[in-house]
ModelCIF file with pLDDT and N, C-alpha, C, O atoms, coordinates in Angstrom:
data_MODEL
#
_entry.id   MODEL 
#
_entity.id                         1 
_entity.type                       polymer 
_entity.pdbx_number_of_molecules   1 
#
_entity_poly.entity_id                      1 
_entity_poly.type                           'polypeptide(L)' 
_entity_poly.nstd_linkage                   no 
_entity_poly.nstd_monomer                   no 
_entity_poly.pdbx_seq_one_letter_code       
;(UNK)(UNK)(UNK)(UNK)(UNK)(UNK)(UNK)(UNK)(UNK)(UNK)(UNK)(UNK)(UNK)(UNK)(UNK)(UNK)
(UNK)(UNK)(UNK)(UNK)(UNK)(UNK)(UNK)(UNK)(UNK)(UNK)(UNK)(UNK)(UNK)(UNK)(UNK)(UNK)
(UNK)(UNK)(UNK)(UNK)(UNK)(UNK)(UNK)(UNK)(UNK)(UNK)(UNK)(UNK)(UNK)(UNK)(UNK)
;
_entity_poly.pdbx_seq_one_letter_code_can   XXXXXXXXXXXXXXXXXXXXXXXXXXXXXXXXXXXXXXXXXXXXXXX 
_entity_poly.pdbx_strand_id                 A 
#
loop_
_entity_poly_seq.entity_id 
_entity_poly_seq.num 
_entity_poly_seq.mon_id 
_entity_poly_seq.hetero 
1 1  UNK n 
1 2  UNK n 
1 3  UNK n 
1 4  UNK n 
1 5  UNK n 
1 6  UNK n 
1 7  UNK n 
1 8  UNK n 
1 9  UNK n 
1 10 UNK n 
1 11 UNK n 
1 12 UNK n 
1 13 UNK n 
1 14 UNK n 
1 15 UNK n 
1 16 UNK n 
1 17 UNK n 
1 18 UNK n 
1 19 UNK n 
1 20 UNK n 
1 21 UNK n 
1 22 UNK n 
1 23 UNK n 
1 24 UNK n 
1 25 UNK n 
1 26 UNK n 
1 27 UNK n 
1 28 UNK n 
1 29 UNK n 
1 30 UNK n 
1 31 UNK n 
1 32 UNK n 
1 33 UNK n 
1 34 UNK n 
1 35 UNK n 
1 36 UNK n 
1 37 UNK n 
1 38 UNK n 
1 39 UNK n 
1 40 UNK n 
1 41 UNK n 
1 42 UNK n 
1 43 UNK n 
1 44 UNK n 
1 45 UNK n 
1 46 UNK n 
1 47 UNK n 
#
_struct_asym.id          A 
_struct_asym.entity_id   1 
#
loop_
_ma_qa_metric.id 
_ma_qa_metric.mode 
_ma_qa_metric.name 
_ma_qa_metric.software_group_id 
_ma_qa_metric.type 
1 global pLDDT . pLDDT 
2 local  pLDDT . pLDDT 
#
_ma_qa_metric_global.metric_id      1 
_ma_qa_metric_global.metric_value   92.02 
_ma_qa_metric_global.model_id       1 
_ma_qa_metric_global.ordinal_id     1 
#
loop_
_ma_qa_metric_local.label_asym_id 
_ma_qa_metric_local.label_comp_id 
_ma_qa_metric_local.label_seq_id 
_ma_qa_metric_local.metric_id 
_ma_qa_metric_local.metric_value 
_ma_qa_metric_local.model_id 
_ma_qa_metric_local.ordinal_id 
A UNK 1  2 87.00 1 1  
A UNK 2  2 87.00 1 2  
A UNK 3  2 91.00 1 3  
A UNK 4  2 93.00 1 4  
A UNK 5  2 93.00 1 5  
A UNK 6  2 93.00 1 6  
A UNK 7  2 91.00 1 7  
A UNK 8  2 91.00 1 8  
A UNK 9  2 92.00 1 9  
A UNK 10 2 89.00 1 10 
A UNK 11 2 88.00 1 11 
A UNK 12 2 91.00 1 12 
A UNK 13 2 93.00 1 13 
A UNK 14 2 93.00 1 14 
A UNK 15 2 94.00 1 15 
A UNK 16 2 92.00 1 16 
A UNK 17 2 92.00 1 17 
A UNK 18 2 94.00 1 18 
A UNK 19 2 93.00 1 19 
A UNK 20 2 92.00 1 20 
A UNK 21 2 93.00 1 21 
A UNK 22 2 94.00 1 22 
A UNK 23 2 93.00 1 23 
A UNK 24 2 93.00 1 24 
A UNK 25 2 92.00 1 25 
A UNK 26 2 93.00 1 26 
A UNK 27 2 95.00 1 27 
A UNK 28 2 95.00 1 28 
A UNK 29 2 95.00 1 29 
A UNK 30 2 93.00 1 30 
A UNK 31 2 95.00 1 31 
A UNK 32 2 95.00 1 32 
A UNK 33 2 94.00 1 33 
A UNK 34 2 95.00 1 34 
A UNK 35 2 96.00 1 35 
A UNK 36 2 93.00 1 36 
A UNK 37 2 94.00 1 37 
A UNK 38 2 93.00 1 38 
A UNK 39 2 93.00 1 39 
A UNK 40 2 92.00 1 40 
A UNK 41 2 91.00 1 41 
A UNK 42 2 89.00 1 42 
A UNK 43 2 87.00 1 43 
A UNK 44 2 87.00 1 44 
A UNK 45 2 86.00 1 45 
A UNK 46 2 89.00 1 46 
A UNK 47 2 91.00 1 47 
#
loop_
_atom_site.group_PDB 
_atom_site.id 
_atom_site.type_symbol 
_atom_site.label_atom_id 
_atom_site.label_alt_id 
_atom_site.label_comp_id 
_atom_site.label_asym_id 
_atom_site.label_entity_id 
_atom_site.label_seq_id 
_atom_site.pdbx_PDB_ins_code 
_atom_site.Cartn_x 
_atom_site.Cartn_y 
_atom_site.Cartn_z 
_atom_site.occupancy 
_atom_site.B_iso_or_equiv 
_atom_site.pdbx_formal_charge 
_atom_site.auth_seq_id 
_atom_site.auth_comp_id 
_atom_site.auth_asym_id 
_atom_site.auth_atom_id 
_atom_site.pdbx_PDB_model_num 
ATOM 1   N N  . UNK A 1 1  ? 6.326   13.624 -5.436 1.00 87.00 ? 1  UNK A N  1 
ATOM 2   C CA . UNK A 1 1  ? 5.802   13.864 -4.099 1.00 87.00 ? 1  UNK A CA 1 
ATOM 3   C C  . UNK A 1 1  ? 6.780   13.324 -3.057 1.00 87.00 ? 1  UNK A C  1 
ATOM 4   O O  . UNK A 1 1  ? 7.002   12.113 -3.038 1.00 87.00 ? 1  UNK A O  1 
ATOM 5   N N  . UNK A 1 2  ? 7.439   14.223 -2.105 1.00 87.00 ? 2  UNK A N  1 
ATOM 6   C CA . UNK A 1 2  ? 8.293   13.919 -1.079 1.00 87.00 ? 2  UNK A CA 1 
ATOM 7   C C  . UNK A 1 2  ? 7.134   12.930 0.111  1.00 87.00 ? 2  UNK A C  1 
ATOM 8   O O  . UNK A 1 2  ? 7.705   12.434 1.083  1.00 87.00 ? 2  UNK A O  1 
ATOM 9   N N  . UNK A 1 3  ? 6.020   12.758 0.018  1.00 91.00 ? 3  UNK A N  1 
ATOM 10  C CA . UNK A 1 3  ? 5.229   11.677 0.547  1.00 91.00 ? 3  UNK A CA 1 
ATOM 11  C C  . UNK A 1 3  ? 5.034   10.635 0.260  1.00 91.00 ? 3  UNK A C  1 
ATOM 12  O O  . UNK A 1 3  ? 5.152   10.689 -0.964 1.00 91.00 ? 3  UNK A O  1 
ATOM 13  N N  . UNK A 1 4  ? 4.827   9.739  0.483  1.00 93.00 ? 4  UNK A N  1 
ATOM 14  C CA . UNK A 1 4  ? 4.704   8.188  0.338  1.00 93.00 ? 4  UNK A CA 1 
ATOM 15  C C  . UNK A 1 4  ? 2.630   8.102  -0.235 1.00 93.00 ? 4  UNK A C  1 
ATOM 16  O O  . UNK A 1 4  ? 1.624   8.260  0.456  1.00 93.00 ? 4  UNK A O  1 
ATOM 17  N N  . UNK A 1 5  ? 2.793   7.776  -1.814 1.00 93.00 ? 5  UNK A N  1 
ATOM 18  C CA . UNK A 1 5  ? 1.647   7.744  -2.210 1.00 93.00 ? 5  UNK A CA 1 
ATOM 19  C C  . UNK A 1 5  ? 0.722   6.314  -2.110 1.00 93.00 ? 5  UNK A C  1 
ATOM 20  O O  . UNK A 1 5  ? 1.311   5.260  -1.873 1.00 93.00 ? 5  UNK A O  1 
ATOM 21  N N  . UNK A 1 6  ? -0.489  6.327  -2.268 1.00 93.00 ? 6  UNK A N  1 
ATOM 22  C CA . UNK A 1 6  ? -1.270  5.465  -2.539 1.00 93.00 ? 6  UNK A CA 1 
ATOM 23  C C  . UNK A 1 6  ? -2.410  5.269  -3.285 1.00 93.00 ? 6  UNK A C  1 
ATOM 24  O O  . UNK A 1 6  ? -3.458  5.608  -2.735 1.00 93.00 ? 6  UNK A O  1 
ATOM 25  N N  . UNK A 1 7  ? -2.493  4.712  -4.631 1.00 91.00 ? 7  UNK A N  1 
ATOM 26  C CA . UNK A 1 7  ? -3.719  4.706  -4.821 1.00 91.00 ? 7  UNK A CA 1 
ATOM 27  C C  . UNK A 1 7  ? -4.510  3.603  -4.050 1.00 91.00 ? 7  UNK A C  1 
ATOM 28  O O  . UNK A 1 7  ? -3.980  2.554  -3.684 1.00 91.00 ? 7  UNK A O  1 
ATOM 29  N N  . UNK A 1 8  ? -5.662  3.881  -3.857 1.00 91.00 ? 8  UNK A N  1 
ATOM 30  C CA . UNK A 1 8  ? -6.010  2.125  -2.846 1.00 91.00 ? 8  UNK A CA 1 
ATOM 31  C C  . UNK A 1 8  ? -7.745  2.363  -3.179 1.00 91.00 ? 8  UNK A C  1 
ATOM 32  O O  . UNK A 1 8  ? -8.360  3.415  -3.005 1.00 91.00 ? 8  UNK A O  1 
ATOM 33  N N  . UNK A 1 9  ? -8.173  1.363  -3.580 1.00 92.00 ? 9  UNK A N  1 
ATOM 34  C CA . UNK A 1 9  ? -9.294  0.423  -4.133 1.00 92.00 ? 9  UNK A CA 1 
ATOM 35  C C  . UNK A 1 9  ? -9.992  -0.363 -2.490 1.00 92.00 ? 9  UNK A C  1 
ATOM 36  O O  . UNK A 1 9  ? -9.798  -1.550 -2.228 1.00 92.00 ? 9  UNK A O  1 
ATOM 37  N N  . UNK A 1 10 ? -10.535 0.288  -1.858 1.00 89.00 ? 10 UNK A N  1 
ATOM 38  C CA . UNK A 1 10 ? -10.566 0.175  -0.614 1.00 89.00 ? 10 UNK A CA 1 
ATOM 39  C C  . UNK A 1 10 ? -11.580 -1.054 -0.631 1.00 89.00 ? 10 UNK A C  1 
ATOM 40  O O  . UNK A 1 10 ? -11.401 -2.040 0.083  1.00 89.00 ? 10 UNK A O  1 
ATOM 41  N N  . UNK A 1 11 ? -12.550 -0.932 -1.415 1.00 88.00 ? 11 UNK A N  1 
ATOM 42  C CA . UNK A 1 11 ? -13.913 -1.887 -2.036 1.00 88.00 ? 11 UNK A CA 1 
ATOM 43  C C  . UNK A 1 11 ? -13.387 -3.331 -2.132 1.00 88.00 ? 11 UNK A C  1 
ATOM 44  O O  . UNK A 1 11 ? -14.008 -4.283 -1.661 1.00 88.00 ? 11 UNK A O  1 
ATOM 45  N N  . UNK A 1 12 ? -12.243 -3.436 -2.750 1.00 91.00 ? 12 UNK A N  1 
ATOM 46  C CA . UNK A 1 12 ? -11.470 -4.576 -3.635 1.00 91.00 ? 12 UNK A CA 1 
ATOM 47  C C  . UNK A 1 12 ? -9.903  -4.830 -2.339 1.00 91.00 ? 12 UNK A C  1 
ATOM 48  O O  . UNK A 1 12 ? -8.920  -5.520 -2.612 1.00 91.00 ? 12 UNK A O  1 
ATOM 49  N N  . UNK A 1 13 ? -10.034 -4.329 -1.464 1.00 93.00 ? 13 UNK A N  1 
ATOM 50  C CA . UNK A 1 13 ? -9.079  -4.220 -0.378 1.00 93.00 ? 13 UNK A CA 1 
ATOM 51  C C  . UNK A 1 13 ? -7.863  -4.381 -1.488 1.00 93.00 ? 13 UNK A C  1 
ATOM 52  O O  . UNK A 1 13 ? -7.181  -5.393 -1.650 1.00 93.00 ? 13 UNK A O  1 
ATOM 53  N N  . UNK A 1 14 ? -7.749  -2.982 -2.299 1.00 93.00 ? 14 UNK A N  1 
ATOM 54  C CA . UNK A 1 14 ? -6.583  -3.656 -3.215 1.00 93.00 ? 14 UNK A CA 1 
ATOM 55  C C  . UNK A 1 14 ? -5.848  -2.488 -3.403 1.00 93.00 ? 14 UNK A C  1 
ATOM 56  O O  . UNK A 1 14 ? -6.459  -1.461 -3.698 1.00 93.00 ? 14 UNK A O  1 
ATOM 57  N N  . UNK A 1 15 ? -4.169  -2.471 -3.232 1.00 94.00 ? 15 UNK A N  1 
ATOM 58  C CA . UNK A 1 15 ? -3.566  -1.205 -4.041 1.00 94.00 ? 15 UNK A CA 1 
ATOM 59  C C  . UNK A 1 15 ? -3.448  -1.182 -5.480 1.00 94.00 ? 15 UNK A C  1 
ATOM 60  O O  . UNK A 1 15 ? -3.214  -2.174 -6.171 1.00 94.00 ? 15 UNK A O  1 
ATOM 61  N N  . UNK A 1 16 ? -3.573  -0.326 -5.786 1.00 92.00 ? 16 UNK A N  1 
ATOM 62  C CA . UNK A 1 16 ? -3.608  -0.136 -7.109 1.00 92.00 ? 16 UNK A CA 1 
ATOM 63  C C  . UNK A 1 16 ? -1.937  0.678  -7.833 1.00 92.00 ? 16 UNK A C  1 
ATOM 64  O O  . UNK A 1 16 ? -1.228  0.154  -8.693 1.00 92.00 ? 16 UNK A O  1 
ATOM 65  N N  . UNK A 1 17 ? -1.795  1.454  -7.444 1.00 92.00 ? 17 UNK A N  1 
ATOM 66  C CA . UNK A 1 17 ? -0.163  1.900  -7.563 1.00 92.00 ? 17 UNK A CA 1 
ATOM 67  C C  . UNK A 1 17 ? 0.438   2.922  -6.762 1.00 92.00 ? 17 UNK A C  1 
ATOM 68  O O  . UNK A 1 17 ? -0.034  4.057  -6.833 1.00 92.00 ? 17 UNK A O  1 
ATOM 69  N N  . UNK A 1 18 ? 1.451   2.679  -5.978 1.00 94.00 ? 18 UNK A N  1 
ATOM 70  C CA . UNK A 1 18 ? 1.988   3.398  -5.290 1.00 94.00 ? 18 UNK A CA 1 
ATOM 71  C C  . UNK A 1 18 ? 3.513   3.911  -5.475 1.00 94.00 ? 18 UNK A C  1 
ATOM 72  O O  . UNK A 1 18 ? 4.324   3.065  -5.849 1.00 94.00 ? 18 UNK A O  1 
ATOM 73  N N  . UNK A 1 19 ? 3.896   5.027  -5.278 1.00 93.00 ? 19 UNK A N  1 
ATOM 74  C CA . UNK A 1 19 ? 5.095   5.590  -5.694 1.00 93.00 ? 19 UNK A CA 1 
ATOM 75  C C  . UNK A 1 19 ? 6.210   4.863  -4.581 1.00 93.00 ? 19 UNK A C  1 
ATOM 76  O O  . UNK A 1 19 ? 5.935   4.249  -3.550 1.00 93.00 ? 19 UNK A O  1 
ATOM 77  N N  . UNK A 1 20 ? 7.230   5.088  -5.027 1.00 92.00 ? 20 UNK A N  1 
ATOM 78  C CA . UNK A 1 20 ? 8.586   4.247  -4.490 1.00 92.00 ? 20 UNK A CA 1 
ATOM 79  C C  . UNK A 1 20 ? 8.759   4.700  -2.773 1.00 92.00 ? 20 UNK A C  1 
ATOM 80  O O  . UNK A 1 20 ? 9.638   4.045  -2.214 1.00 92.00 ? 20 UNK A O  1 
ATOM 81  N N  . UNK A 1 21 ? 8.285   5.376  -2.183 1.00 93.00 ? 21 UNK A N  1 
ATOM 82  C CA . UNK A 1 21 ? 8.944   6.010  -0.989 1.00 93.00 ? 21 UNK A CA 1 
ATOM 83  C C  . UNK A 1 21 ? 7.888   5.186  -0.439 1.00 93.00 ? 21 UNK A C  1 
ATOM 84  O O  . UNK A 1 21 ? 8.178   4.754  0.677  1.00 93.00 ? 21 UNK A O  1 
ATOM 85  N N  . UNK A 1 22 ? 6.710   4.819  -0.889 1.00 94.00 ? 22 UNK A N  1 
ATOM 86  C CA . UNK A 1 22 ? 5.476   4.349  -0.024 1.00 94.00 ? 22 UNK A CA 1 
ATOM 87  C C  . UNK A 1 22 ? 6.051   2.801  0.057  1.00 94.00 ? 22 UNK A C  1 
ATOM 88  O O  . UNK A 1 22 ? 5.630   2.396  1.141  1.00 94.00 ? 22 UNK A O  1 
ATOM 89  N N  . UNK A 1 23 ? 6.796   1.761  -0.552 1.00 93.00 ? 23 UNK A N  1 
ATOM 90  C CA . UNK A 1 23 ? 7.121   0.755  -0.611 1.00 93.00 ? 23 UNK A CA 1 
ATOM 91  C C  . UNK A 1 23 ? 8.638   1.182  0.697  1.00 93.00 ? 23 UNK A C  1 
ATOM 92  O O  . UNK A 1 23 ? 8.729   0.430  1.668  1.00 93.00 ? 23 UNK A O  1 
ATOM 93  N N  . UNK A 1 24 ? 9.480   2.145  0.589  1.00 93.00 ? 24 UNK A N  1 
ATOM 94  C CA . UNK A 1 24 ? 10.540  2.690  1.125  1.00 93.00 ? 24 UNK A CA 1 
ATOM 95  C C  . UNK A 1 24 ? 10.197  2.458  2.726  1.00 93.00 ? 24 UNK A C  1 
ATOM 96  O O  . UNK A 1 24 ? 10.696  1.589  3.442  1.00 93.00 ? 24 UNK A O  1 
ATOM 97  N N  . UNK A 1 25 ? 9.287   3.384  3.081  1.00 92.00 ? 25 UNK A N  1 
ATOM 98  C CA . UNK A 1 25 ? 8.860   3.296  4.660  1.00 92.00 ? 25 UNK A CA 1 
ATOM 99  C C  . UNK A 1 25 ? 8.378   2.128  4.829  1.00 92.00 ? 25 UNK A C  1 
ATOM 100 O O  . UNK A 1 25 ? 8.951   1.450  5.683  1.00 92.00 ? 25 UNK A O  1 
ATOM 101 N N  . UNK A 1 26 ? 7.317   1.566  4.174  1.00 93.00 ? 26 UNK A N  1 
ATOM 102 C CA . UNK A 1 26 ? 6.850   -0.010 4.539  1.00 93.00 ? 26 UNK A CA 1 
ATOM 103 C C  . UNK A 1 26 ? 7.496   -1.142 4.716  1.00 93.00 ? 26 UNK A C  1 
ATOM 104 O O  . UNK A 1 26 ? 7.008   -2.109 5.302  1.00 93.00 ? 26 UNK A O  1 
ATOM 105 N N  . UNK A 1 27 ? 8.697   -1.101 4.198  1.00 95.00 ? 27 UNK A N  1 
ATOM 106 C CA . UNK A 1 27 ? 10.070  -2.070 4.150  1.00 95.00 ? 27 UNK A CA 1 
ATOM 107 C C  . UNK A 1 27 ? 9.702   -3.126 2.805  1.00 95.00 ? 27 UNK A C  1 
ATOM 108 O O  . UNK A 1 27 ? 10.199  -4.251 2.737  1.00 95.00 ? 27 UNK A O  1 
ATOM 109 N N  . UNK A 1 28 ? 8.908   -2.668 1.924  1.00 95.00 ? 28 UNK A N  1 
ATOM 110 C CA . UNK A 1 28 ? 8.544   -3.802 0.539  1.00 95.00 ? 28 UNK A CA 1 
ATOM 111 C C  . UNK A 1 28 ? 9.436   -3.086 -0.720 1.00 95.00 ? 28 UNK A C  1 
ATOM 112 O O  . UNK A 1 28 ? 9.842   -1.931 -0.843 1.00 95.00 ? 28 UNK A O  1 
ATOM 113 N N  . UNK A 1 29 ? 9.570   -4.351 -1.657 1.00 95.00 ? 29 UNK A N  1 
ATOM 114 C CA . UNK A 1 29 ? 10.019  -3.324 -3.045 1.00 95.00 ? 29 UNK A CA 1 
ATOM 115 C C  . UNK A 1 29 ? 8.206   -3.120 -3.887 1.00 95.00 ? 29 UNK A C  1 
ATOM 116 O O  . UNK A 1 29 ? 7.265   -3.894 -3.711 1.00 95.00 ? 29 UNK A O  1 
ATOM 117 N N  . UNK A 1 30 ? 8.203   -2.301 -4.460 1.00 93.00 ? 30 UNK A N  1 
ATOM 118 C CA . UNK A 1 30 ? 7.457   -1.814 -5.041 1.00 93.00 ? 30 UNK A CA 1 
ATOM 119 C C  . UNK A 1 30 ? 6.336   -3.121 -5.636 1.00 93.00 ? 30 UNK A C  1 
ATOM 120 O O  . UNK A 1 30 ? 5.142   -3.281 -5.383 1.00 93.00 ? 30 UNK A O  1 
ATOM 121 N N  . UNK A 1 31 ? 7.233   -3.900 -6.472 1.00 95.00 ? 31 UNK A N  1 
ATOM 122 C CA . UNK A 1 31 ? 5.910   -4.913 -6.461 1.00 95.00 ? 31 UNK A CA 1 
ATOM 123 C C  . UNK A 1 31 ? 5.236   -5.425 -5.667 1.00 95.00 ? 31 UNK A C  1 
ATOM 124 O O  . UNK A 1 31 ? 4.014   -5.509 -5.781 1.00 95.00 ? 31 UNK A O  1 
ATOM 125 N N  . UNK A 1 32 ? 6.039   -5.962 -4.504 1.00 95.00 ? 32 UNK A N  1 
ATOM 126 C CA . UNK A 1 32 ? 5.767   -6.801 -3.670 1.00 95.00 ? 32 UNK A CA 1 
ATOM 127 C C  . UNK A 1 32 ? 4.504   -5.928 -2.327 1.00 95.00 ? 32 UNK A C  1 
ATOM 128 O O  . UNK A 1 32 ? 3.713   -6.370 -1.494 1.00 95.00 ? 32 UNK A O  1 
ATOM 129 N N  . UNK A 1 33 ? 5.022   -4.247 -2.865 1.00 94.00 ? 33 UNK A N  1 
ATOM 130 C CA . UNK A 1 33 ? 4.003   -3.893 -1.731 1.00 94.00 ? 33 UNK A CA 1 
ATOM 131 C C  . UNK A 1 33 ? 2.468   -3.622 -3.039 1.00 94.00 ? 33 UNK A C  1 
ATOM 132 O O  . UNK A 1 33 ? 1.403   -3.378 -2.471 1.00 94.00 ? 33 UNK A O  1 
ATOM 133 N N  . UNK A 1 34 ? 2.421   -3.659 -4.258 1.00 95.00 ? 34 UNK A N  1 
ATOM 134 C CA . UNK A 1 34 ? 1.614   -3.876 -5.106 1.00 95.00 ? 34 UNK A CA 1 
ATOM 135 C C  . UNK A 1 34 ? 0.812   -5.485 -5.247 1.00 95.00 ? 34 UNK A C  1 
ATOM 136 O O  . UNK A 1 34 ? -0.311  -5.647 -5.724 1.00 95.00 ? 34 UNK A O  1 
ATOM 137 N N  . UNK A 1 35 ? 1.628   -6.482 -4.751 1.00 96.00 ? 35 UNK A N  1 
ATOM 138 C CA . UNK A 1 35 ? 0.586   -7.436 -4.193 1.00 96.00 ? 35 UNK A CA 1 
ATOM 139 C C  . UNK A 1 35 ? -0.171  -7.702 -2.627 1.00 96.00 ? 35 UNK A C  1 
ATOM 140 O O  . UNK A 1 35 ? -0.853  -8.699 -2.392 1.00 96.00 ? 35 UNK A O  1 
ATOM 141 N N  . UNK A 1 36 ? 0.028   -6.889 -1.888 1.00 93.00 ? 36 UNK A N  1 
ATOM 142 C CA . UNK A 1 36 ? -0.336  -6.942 -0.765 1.00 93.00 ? 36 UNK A CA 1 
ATOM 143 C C  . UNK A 1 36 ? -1.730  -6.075 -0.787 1.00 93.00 ? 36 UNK A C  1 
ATOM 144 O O  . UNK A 1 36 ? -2.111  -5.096 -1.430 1.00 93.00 ? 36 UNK A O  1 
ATOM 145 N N  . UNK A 1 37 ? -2.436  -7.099 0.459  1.00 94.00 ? 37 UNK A N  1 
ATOM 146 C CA . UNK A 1 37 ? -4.027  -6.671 0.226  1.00 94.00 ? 37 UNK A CA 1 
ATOM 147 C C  . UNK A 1 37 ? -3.528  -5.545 1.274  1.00 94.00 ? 37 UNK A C  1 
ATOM 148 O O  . UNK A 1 37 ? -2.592  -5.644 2.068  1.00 94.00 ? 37 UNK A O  1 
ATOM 149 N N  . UNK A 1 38 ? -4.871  -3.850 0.958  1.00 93.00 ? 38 UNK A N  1 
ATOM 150 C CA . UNK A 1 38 ? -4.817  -3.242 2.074  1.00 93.00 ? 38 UNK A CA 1 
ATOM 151 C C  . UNK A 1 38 ? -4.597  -3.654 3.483  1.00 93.00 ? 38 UNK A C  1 
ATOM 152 O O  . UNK A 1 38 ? -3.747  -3.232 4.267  1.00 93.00 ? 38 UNK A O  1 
ATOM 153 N N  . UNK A 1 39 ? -5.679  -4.713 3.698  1.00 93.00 ? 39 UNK A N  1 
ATOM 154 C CA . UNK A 1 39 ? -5.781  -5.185 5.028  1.00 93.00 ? 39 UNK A CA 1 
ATOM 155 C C  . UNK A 1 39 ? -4.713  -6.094 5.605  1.00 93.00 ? 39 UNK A C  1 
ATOM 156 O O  . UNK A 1 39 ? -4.970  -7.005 6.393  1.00 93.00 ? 39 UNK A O  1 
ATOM 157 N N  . UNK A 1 40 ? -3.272  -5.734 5.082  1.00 92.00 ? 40 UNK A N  1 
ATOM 158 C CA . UNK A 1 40 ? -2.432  -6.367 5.409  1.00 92.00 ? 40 UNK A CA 1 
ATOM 159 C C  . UNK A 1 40 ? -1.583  -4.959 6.049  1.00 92.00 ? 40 UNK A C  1 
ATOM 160 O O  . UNK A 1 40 ? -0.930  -5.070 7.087  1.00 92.00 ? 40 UNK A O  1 
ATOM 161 N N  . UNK A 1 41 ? -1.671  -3.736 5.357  1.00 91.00 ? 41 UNK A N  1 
ATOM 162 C CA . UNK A 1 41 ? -1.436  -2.809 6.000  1.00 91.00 ? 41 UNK A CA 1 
ATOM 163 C C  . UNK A 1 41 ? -1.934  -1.967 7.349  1.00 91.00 ? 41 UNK A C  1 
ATOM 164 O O  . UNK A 1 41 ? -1.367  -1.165 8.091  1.00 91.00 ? 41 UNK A O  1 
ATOM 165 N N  . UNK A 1 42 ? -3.093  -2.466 7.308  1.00 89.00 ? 42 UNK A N  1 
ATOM 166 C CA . UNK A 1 42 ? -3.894  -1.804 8.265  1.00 89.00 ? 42 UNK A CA 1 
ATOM 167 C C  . UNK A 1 42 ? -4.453  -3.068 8.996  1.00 89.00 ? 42 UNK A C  1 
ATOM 168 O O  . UNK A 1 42 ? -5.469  -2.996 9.688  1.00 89.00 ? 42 UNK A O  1 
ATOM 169 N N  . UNK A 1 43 ? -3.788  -4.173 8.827  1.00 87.00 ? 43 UNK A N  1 
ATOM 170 C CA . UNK A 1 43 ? -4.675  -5.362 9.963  1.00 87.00 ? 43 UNK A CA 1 
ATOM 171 C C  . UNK A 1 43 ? -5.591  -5.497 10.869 1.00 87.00 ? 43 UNK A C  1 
ATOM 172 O O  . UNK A 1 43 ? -6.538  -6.275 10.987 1.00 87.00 ? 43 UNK A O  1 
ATOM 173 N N  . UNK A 1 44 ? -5.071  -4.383 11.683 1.00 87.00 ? 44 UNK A N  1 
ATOM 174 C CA . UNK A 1 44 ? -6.211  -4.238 13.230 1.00 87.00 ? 44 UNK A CA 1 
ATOM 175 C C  . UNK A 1 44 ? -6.949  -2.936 13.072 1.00 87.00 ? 44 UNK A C  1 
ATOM 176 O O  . UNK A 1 44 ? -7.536  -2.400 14.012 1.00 87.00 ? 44 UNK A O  1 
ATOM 177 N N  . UNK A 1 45 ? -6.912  -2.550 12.110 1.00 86.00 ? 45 UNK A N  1 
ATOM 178 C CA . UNK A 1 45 ? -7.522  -1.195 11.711 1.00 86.00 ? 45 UNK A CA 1 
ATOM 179 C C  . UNK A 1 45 ? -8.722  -1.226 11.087 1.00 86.00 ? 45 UNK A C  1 
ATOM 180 O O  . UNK A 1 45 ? -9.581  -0.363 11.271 1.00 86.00 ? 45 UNK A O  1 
ATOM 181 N N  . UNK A 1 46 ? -8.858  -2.212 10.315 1.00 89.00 ? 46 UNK A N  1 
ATOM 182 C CA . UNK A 1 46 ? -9.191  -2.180 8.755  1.00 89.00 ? 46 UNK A CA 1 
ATOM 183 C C  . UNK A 1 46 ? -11.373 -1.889 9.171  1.00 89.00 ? 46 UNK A C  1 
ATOM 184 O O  . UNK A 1 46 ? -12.145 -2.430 8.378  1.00 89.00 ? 46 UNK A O  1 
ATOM 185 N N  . UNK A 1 47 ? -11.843 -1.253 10.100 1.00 91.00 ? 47 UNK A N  1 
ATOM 186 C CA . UNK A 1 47 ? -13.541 -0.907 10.867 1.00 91.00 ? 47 UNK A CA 1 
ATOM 187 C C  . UNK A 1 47 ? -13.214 0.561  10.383 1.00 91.00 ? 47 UNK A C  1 
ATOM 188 O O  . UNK A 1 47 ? -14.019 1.471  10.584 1.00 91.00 ? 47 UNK A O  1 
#
């Protein structure tokens, strides 16, 4: 997928696995955006 994927566990504010381009735009390597809670992505969002 030329998109930046996500699985996300929204319940558990948790990612679950995301493909390499989705870590790419976010500025994380792949694990590191695999320990991050959703609500670190969406901070002021997260209503």
């Amino acid at each position: 997928c030329s998109e930046a994927v996500f699985i996300l566990d929204v319940e558990n504010d948790a990612l679950l696995d995301v493909n390499d381009h989705a870590a790419e735009i976010l500025g994380y390597s792949r694990e590191e955006l695999l320990s991050v809670p959703i609500s670190k992505i969406h901070p002021d969002e997260m209503p």
